[in-house]
N, C-alpha and C. Protein backbone atom coordinates (compact mmCIF):
# COMPACT_ATOMS: atom_id res chain seq x y z
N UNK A 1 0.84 -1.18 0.00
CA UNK A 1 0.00 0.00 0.00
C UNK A 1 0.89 1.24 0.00
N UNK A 2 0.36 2.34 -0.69
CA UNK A 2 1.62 3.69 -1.17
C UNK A 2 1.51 4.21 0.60
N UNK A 3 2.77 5.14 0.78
CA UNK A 3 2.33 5.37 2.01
C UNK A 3 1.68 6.40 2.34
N UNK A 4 1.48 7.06 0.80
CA UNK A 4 0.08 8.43 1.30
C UNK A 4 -1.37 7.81 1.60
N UNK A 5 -1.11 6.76 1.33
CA UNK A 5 -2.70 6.02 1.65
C UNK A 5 -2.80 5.67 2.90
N UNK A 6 -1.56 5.08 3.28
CA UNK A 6 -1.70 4.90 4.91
C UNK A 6 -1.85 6.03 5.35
N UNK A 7 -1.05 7.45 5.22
CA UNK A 7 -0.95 8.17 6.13
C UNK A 7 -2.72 9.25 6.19
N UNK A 8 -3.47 8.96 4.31
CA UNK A 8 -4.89 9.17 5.00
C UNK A 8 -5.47 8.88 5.64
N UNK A 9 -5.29 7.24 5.20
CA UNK A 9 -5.96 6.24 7.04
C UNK A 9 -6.11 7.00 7.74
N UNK A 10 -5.09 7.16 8.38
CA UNK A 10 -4.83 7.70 10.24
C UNK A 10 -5.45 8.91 9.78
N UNK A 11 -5.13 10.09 8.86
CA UNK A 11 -6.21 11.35 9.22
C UNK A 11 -7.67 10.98 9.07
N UNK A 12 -8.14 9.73 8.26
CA UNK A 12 -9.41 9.56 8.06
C UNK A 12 -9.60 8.98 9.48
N UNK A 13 -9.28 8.06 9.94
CA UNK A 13 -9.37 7.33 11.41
C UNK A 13 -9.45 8.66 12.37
N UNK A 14 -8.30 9.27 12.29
CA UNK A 14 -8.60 10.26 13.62
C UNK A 14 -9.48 11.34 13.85
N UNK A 15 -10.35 11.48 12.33
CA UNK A 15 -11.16 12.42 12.27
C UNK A 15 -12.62 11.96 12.31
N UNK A 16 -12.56 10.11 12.49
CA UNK A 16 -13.83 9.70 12.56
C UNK A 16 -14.82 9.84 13.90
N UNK A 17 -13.87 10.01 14.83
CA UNK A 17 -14.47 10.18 16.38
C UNK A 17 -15.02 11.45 16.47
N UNK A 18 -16.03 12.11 17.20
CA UNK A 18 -16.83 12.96 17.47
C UNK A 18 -16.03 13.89 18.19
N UNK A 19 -15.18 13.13 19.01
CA UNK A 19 -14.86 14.03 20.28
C UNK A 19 -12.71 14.34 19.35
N UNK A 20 -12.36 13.78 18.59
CA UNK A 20 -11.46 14.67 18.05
C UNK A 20 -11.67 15.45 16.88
N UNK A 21 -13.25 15.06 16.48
CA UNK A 21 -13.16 16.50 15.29
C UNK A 21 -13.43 17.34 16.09
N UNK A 22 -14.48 17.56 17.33
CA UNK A 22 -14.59 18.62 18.27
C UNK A 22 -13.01 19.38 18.53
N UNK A 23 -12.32 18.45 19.17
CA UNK A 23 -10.98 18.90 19.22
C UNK A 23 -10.00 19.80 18.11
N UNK A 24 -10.03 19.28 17.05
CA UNK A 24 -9.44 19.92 15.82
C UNK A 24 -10.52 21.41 15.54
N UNK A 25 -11.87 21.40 15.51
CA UNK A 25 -12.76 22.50 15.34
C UNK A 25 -11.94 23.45 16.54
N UNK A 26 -11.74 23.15 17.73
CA UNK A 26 -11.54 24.26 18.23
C UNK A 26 -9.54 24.26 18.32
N UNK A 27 -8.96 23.76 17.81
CA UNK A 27 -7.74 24.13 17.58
C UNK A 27 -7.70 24.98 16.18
N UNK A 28 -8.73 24.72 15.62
CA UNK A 28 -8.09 25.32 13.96
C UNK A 28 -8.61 27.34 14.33
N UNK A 29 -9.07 27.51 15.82
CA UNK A 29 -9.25 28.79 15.73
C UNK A 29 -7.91 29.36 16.57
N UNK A 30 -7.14 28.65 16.99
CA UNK A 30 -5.60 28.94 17.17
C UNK A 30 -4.72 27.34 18.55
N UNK A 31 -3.79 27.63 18.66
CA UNK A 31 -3.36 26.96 19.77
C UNK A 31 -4.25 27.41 21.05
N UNK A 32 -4.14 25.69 21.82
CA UNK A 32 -4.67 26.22 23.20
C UNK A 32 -3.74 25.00 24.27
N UNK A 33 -4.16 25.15 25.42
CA UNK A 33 -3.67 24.27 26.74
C UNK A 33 -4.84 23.30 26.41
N UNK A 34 -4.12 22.57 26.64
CA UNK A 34 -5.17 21.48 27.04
C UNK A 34 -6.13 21.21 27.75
N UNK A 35 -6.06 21.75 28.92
CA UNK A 35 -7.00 22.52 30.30
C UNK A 35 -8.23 23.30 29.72
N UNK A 36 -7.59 23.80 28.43
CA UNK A 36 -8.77 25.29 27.58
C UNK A 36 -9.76 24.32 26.85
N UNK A 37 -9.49 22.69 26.43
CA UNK A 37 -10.33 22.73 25.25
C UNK A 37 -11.26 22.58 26.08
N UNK A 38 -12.76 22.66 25.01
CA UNK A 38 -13.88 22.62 26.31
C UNK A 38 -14.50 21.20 25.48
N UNK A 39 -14.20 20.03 26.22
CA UNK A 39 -15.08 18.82 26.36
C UNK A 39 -15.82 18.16 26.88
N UNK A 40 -16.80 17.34 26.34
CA UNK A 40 -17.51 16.37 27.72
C UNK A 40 -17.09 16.25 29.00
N UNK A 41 -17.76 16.81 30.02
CA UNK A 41 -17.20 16.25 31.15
C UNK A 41 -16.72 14.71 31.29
N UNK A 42 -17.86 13.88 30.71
CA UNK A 42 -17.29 12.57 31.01
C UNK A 42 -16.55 12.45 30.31
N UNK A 43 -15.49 12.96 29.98
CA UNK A 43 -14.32 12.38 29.13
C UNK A 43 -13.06 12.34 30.59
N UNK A 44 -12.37 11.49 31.21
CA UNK A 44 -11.05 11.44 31.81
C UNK A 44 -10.02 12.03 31.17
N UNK A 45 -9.00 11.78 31.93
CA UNK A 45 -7.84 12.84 31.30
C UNK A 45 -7.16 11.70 30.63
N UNK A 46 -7.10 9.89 31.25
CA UNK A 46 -6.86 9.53 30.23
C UNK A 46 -7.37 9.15 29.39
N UNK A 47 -8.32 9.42 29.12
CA UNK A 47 -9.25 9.10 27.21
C UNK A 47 -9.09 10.71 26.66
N UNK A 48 -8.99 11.60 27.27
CA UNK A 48 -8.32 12.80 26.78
C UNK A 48 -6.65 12.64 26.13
N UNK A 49 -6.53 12.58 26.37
CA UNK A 49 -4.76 12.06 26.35
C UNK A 49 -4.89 10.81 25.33
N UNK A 50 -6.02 9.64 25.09
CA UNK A 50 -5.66 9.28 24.12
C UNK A 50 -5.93 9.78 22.63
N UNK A 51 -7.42 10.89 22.79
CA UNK A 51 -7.49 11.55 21.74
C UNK A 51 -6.38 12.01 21.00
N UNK A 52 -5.85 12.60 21.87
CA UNK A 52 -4.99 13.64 21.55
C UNK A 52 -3.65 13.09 20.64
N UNK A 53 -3.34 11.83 21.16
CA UNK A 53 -2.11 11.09 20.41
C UNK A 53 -2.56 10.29 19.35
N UNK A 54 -3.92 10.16 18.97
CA UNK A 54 -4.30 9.29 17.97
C UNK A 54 -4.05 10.72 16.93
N UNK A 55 -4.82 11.94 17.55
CA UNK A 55 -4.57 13.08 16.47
C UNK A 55 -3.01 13.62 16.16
N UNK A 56 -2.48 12.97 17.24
CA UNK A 56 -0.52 13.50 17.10
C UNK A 56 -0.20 12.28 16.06
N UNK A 57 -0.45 11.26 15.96
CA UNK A 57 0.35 10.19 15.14
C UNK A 57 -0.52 10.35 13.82
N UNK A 58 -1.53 10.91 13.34
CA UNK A 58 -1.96 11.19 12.32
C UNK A 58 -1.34 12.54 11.53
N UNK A 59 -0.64 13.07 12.62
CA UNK A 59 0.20 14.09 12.08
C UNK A 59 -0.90 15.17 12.13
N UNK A 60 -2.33 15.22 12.65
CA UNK A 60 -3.11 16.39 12.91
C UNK A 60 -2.71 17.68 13.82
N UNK A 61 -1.76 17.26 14.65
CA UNK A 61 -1.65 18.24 16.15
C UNK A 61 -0.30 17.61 16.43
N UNK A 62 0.18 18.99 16.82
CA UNK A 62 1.33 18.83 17.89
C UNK A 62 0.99 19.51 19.16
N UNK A 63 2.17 18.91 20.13
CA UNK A 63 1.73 19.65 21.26
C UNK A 63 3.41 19.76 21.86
N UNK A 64 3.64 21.01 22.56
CA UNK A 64 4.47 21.34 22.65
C UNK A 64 3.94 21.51 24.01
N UNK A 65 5.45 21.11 25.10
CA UNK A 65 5.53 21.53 26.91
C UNK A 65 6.05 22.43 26.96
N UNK A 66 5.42 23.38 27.83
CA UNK A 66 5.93 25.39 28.36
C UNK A 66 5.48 24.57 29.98
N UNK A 67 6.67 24.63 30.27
CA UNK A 67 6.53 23.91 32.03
C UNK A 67 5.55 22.91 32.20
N UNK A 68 4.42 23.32 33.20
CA UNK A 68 3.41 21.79 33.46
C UNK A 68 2.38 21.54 32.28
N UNK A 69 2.26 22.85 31.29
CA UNK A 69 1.44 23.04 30.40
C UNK A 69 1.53 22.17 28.93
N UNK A 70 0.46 21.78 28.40
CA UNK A 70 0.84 21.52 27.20
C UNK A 70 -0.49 21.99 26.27
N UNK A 71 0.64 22.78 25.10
CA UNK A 71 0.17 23.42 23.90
C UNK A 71 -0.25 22.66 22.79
N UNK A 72 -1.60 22.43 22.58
CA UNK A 72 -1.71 21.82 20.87
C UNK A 72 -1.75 22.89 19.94
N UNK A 73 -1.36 22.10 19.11
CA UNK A 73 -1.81 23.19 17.78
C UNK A 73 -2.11 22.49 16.77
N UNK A 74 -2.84 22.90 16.06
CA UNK A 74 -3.24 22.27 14.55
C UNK A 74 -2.26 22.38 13.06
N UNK A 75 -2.48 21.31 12.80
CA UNK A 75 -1.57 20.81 11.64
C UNK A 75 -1.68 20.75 10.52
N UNK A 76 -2.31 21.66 9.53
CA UNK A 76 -3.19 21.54 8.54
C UNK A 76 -2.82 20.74 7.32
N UNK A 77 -1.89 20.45 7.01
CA UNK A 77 -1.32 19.79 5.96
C UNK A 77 -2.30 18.18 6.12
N UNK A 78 -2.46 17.50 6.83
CA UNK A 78 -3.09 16.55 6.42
C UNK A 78 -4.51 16.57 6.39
N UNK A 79 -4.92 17.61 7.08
CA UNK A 79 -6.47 17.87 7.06
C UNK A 79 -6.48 18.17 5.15
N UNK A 80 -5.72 19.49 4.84
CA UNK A 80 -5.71 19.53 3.11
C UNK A 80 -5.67 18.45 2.71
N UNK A 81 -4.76 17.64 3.03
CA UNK A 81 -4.22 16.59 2.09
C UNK A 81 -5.96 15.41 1.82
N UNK A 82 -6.46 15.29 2.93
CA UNK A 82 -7.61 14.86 2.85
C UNK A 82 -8.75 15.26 2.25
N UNK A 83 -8.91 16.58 2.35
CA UNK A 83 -9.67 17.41 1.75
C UNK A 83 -9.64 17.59 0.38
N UNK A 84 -7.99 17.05 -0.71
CA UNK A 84 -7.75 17.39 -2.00
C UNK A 84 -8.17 15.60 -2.10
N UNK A 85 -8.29 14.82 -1.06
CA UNK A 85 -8.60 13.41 -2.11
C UNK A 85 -10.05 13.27 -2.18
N UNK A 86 -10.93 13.67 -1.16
CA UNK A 86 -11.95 13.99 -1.33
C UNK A 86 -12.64 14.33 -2.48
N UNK A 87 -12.11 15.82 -2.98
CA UNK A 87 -12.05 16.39 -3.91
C UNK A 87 -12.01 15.67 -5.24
N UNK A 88 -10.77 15.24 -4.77
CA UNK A 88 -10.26 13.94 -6.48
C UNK A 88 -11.22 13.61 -6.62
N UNK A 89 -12.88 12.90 -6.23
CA UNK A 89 -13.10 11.86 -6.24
C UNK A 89 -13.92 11.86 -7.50
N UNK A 90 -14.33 13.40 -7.85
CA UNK A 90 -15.21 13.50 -8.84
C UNK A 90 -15.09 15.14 -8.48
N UNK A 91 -15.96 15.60 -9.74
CA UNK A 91 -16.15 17.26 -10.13
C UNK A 91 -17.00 17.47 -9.04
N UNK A 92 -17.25 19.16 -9.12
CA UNK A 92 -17.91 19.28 -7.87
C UNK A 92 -19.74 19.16 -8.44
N UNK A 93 -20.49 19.72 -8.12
CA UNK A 93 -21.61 19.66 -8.91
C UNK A 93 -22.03 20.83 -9.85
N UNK A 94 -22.89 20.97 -10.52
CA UNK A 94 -23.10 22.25 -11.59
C UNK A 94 -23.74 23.25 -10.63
N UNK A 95 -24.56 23.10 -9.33
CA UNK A 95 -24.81 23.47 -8.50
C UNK A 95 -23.83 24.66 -7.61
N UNK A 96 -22.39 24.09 -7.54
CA UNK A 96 -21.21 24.31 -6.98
C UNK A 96 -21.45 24.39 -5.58
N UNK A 97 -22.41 23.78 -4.93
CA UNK A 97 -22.49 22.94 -3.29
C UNK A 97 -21.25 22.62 -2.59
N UNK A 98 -20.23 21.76 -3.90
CA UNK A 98 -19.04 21.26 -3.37
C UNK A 98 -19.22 19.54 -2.65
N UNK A 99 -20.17 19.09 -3.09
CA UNK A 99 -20.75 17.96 -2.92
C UNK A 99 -20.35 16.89 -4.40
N UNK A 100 -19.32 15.83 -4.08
CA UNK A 100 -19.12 14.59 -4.91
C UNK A 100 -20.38 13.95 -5.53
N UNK A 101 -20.52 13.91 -6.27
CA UNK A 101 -21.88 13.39 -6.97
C UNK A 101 -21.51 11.96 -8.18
N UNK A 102 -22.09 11.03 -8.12
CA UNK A 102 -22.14 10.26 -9.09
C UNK A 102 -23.51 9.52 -9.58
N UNK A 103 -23.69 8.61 -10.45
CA UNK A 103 -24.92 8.43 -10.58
C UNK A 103 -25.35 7.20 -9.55
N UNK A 104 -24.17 6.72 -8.76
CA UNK A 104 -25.00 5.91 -8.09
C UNK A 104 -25.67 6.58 -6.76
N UNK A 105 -25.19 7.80 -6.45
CA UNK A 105 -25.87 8.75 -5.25
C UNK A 105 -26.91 9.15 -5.98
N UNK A 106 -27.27 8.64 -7.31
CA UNK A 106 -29.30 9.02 -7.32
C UNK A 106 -29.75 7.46 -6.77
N UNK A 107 -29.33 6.49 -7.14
CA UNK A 107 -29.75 5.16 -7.16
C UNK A 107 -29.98 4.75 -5.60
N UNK A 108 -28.84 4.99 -4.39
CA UNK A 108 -28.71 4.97 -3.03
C UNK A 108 -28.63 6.37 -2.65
N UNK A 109 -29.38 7.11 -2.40
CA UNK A 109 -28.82 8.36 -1.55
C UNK A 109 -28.09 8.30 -0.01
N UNK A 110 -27.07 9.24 0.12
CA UNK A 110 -26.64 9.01 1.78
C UNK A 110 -27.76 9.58 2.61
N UNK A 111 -27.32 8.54 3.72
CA UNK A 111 -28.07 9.37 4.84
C UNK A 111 -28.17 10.37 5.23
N UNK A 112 -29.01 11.34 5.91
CA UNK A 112 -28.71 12.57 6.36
C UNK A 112 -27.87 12.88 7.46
N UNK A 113 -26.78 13.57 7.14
CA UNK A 113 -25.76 14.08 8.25
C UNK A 113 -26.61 14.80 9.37
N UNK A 114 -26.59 14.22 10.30
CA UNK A 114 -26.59 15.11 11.65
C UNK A 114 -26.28 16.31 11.81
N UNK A 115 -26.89 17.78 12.47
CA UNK A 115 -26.53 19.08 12.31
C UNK A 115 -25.23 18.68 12.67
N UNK A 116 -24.89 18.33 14.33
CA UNK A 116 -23.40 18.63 14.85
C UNK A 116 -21.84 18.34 13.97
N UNK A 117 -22.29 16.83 13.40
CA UNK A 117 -21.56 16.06 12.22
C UNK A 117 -21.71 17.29 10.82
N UNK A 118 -22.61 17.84 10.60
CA UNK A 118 -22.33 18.88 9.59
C UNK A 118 -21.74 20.12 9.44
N UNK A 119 -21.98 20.33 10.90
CA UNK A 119 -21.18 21.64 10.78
C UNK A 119 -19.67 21.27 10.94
N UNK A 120 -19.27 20.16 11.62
CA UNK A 120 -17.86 19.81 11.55
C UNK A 120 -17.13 19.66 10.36
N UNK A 121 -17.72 18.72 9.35
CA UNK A 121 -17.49 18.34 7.73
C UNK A 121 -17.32 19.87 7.31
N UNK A 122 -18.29 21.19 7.49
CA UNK A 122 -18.29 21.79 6.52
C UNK A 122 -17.19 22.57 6.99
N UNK A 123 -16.66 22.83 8.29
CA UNK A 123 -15.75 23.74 8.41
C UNK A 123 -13.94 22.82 8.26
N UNK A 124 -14.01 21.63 8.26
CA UNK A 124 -12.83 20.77 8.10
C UNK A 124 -12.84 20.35 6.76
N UNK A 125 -13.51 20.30 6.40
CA UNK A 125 -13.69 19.96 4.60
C UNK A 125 -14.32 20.73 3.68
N UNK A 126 -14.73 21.55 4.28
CA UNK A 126 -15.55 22.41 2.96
C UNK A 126 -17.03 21.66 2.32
N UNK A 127 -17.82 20.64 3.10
CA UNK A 127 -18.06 19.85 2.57
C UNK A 127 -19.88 19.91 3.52
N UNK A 128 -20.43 19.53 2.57
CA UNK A 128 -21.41 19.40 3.87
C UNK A 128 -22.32 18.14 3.53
């Protein structure tokens, strides 16, 4: 397998969970502490902490230590990189929605995206 395919995997994998596209939505409006992002309470610090390294080994986020603190920041190169295969997959529509269209999406239509799931797609992908 080429290894840009693996390395979409992991951005496609790490962007499938709810609670790290939340994460990436609010890093892509700048760096924060980790303490700042605002998540589920029921999330622990360690299922926090594993978010966070599934989005570091996808190459989404780094996080950098300033004493007890740690800084993420967002990584945009693979979010693009995902966003241009997307893209590949077909023209956009005559519409210009920005929505992949083929004729078998008249035959099966997708399901309807969820508001929360949509507004995430449209601001990480352009996509809704």
């Amino acid at each position: 397998m080429d290894e840009s395919a693996v390395h979409l995997d992991r951005v496609f994998f790490a962007l499938s969970d709810p609670v790290r596209r939340e994460i990436v939505r609010q890093l892509a409006a700048g760096p924060r502490r980790v303490g700042a992002l605002e998540l589920p309470k029921r999330l622990s610090a360690p299922a926090v902490a594993k978010h966070l390294r599934v989005l570091q080994s996808a190459g989404v986020l780094t996080q950098q230590v300033q004493g007890r603190m740690r800084i993420c920041s967002l990584v945009s190169n693979p979010i693009v990189a995902a966003r241009g295969w997307m893209q590949s997959l077909g023209p956009d529509t005559p519409s210009g929605d920005g929505r992949v269209r083929s004729t078998a999406d008249a035959r099966h239509p997708a399901p309807p995206v969820r508001s929360r799931n949509r507004a995430v797609l449209e601001r990480v992908f352009g996509l809704a």
